[in-house]
PDB file of N, CA and C in Angstrom:
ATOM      1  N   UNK A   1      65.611 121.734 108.262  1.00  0.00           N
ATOM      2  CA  UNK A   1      65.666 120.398 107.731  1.00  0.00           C
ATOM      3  C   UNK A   1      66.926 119.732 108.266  1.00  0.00           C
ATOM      4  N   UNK A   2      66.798 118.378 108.909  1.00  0.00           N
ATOM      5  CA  UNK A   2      68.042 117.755 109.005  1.00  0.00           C
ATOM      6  C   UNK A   2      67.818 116.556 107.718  1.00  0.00           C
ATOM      7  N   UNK A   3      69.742 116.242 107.726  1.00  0.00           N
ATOM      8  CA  UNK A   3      70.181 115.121 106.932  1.00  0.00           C
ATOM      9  C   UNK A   3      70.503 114.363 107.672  1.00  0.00           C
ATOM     10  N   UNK A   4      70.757 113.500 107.343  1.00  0.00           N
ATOM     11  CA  UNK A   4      71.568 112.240 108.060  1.00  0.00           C
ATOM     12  C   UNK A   4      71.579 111.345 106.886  1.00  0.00           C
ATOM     13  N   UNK A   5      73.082 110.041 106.932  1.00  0.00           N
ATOM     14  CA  UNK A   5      73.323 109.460 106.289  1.00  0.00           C
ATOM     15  C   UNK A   5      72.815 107.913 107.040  1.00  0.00           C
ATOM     16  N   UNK A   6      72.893 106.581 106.167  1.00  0.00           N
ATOM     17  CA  UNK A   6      72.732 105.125 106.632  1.00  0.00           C
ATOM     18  C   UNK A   6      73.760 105.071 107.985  1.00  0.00           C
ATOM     19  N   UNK A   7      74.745 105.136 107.729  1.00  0.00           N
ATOM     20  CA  UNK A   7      76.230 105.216 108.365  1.00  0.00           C
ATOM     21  C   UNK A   7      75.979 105.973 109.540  1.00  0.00           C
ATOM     22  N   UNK A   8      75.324 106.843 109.847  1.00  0.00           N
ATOM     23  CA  UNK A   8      75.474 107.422 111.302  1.00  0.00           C
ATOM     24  C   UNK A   8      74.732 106.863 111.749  1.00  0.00           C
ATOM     25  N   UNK A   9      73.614 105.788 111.622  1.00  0.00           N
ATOM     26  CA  UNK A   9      72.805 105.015 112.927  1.00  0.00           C
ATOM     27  C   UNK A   9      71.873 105.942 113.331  1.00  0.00           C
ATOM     28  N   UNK A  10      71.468 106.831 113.178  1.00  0.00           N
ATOM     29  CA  UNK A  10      70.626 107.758 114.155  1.00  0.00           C
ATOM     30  C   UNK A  10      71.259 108.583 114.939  1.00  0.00           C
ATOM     31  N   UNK A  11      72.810 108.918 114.960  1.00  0.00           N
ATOM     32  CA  UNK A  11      73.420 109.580 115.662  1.00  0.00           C
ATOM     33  C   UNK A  11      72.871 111.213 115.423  1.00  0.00           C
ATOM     34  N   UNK A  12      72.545 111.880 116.246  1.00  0.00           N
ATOM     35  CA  UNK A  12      71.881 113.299 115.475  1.00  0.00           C
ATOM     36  C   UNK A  12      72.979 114.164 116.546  1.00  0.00           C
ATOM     37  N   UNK A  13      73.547 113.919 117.407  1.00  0.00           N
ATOM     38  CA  UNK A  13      74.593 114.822 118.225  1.00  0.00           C
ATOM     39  C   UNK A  13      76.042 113.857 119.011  1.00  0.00           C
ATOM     40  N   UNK A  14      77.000 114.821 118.964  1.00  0.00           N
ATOM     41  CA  UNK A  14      77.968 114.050 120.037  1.00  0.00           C
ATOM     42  C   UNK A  14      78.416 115.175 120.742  1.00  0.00           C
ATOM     43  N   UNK A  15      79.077 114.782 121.628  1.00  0.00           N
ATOM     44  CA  UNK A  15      79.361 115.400 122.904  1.00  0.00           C
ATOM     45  C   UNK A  15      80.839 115.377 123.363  1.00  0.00           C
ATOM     46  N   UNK A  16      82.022 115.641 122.812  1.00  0.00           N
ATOM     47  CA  UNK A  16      83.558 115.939 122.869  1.00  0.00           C
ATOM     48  C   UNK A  16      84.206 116.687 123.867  1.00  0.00           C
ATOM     49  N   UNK A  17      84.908 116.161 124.488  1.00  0.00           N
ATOM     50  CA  UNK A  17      86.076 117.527 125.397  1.00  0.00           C
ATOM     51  C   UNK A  17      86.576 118.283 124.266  1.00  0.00           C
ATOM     52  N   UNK A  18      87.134 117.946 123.122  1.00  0.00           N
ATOM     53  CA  UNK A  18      86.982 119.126 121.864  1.00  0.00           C
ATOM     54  C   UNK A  18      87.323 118.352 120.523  1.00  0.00           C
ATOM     55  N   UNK A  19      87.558 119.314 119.414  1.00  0.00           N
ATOM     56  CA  UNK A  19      87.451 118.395 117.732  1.00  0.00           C
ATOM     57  C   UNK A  19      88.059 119.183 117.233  1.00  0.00           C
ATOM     58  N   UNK A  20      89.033 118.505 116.520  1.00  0.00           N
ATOM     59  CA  UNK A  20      89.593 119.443 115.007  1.00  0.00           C
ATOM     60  C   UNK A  20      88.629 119.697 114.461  1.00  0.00           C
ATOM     61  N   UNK A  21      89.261 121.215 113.718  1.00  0.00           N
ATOM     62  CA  UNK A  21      88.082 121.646 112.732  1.00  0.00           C
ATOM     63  C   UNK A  21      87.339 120.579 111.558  1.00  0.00           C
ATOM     64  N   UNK A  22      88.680 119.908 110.982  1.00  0.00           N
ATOM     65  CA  UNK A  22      87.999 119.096 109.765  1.00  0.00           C
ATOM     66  C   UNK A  22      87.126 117.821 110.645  1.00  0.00           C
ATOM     67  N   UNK A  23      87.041 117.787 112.084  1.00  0.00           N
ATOM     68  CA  UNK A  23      86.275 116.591 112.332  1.00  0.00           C
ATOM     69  C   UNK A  23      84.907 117.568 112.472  1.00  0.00           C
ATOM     70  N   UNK A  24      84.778 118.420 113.005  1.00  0.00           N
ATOM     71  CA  UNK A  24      83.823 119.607 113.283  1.00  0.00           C
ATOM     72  C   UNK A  24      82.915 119.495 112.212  1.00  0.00           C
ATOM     73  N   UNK A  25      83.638 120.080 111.231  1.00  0.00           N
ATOM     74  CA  UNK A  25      83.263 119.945 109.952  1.00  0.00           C
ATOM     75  C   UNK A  25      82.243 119.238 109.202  1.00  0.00           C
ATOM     76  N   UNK A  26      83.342 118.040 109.343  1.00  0.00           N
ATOM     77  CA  UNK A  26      82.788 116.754 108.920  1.00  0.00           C
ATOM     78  C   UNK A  26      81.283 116.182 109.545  1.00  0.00           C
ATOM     79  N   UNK A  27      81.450 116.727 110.935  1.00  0.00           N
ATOM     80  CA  UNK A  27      80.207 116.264 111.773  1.00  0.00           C
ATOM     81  C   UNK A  27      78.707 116.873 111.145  1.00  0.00           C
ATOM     82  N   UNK A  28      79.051 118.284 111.195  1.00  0.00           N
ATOM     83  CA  UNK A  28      78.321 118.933 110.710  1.00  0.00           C
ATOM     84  C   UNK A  28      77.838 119.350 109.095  1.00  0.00           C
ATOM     85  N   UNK A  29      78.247 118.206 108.089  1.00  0.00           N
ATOM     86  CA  UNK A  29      78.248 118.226 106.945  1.00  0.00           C
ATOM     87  C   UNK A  29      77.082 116.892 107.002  1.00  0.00           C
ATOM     88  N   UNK A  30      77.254 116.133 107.879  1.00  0.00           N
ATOM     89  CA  UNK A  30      76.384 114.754 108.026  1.00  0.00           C
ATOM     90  C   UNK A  30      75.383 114.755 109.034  1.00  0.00           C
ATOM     91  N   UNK A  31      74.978 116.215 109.252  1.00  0.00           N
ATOM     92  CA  UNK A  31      73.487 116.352 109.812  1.00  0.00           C
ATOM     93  C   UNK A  31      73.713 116.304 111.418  1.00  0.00           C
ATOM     94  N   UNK A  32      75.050 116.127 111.932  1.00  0.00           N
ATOM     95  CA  UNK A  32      75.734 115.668 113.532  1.00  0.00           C
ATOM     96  C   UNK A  32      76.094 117.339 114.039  1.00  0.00           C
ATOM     97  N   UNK A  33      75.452 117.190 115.169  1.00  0.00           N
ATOM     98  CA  UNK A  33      75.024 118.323 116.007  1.00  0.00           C
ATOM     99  C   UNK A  33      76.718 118.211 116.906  1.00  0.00           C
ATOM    100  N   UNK A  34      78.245 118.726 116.737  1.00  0.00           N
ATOM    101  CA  UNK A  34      78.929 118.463 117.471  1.00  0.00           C
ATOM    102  C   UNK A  34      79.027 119.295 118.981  1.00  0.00           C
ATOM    103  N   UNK A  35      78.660 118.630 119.927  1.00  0.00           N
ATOM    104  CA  UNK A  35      78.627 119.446 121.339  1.00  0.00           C
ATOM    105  C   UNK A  35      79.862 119.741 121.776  1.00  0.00           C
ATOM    106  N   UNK A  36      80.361 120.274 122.753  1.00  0.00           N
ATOM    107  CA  UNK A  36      81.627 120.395 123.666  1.00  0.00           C
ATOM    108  C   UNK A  36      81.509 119.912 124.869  1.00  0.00           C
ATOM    109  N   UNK A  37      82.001 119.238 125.863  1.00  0.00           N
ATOM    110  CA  UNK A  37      82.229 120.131 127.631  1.00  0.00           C
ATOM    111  C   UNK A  37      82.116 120.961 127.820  1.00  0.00           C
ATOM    112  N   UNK A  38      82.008 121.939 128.359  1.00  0.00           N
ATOM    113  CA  UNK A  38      82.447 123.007 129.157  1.00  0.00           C
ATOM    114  C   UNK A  38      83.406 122.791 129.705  1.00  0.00           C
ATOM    115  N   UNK A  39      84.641 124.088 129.934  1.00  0.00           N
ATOM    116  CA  UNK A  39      86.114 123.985 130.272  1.00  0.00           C
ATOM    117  C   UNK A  39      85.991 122.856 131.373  1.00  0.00           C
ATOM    118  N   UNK A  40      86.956 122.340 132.113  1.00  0.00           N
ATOM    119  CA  UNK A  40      86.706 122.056 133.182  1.00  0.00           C
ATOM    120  C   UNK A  40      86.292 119.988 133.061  1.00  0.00           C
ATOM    121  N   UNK A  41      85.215 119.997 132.545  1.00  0.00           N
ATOM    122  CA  UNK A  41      84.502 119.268 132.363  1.00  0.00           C
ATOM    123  C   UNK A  41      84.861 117.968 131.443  1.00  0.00           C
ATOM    124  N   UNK A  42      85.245 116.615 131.978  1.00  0.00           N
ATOM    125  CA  UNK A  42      84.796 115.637 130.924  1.00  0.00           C
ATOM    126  C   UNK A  42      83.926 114.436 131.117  1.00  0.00           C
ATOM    127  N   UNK A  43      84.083 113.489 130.428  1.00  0.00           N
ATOM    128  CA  UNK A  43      83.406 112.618 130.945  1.00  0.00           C
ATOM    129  C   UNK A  43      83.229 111.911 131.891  1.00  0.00           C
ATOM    130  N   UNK A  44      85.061 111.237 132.033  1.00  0.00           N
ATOM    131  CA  UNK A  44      85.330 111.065 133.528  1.00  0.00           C
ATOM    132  C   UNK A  44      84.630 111.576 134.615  1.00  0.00           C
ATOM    133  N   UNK A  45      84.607 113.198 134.867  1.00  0.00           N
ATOM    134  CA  UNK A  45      84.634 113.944 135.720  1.00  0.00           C
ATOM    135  C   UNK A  45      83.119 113.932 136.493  1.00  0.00           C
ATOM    136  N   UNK A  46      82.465 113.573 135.295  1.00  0.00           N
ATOM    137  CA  UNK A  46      81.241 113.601 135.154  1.00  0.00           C
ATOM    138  C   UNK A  46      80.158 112.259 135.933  1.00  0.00           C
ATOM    139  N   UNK A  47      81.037 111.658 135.313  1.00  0.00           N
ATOM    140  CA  UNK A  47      81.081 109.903 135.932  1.00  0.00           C
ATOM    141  C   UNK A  47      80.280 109.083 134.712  1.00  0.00           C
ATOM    142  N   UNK A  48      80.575 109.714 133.354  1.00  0.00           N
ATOM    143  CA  UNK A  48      79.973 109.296 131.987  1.00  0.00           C
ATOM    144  C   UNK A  48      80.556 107.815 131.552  1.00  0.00           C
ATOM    145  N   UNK A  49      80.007 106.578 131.013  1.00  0.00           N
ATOM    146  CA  UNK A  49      80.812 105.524 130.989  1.00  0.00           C
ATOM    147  C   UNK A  49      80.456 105.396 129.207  1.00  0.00           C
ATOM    148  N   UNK A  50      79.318 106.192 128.826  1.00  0.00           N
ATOM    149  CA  UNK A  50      79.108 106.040 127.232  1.00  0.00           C
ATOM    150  C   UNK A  50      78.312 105.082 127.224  1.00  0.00           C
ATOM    151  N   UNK A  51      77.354 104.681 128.320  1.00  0.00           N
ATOM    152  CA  UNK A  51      76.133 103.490 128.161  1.00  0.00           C
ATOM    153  C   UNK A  51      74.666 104.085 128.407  1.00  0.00           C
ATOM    154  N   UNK A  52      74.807 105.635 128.743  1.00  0.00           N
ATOM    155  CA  UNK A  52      73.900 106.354 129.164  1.00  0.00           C
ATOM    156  C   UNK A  52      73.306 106.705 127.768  1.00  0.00           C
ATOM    157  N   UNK A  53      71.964 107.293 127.739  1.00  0.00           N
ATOM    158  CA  UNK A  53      71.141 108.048 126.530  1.00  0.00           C
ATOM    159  C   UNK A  53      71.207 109.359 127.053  1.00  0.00           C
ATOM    160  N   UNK A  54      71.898 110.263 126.052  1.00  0.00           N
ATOM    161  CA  UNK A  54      71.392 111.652 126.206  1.00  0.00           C
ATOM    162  C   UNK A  54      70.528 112.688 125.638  1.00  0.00           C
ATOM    163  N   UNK A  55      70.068 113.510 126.321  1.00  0.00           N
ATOM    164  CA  UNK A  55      68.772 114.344 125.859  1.00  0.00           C
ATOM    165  C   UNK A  55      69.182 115.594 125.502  1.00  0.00           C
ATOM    166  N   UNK A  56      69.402 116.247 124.655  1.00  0.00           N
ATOM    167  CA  UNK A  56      69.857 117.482 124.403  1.00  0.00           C
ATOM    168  C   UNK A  56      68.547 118.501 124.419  1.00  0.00           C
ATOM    169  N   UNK A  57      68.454 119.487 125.225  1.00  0.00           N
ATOM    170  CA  UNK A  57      67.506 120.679 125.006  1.00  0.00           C
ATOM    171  C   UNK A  57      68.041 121.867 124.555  1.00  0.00           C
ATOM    172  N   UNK A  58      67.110 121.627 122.553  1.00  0.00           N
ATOM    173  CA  UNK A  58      68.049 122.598 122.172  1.00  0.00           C
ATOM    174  C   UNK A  58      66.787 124.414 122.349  1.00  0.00           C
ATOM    175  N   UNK A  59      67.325 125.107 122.235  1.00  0.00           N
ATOM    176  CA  UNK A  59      67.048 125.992 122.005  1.00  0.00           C
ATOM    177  C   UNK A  59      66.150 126.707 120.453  1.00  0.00           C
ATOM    178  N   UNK A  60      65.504 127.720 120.179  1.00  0.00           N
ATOM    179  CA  UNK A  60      65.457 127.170 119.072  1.00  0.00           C
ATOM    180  C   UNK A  60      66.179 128.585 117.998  1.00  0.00           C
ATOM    181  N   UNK A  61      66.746 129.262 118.373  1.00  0.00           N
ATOM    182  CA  UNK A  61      68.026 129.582 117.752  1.00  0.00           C
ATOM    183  C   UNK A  61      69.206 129.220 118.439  1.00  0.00           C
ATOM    184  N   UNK A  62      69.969 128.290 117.946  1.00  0.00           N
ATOM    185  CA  UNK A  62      70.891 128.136 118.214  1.00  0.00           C
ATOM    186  C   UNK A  62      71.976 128.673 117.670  1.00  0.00           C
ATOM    187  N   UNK A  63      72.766 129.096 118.699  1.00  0.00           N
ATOM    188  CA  UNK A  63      74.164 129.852 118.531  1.00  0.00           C
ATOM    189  C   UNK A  63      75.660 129.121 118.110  1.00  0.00           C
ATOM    190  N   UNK A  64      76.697 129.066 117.688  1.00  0.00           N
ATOM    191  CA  UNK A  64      77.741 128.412 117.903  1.00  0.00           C
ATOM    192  C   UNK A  64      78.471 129.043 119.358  1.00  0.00           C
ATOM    193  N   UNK A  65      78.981 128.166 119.931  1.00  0.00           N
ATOM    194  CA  UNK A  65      79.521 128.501 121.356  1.00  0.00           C
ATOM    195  C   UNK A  65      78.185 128.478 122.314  1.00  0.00           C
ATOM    196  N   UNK A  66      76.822 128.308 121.871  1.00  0.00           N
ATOM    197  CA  UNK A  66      75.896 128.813 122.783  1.00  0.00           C
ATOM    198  C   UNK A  66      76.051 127.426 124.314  1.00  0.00           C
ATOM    199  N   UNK A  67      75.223 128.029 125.464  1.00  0.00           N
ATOM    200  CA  UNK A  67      75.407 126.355 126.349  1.00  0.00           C
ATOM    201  C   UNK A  67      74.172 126.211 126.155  1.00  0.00           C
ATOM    202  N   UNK A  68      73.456 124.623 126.122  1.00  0.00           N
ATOM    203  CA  UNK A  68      72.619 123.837 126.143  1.00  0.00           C
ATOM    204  C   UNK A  68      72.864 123.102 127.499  1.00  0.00           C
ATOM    205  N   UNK A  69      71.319 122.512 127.294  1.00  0.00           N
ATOM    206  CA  UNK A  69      71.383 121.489 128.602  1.00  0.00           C
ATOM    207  C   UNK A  69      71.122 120.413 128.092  1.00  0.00           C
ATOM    208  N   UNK A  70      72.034 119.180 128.886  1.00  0.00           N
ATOM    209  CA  UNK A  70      71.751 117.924 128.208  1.00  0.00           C
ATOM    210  C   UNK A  70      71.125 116.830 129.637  1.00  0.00           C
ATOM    211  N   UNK A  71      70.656 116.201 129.481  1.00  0.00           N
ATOM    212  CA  UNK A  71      69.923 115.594 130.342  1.00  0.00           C
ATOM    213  C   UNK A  71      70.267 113.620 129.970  1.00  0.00           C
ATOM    214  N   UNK A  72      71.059 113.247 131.457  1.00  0.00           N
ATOM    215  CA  UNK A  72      71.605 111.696 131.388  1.00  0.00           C
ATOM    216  C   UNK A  72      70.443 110.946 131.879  1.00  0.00           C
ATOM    217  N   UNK A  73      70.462 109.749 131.147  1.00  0.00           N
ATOM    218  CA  UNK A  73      68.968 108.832 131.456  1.00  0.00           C
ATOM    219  C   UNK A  73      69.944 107.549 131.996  1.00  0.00           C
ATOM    220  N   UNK A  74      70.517 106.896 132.703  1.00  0.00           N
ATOM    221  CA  UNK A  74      71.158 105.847 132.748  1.00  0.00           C
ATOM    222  C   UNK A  74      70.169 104.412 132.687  1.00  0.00           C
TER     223      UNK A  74
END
């Protein structure tokens, strides 16, 4: 079962170079799937400007630390 609140818009994941725990937390208390980078990796690097839609393929046990693939639609 997911939750989600009015306030997140439909947000169901985000995607961080990284998060304090209490934001972690927090994400994941409000139904928000929090992703990482991979080392190495940010948005910049990526050539991400935050206007793109992303596709997350999750798995269907998901792990903490596990990698996923996310897929950019520009």
């Amino acid at each position: 079962m997911i939750f989600s609140c009015e306030c997140c818009q439909g947000v169901r994941a985000v995607i961080a170079e990284s998060y304090e725990r209490i934001h972690r937390s927090n994400l994941v208390g409000m139904g928000i799937v929090p992703f990482q980078f991979l080392d190495g990796d940010t948005a910049a690097s990526l050539g991400l400007t935050g206007t793109e839609a992303l596709t997350v393929e999750l798995p269907q046990n998901l792990q903490p630390g596990q990698t996923v693939t996310v897929q950019v639609s520009v």
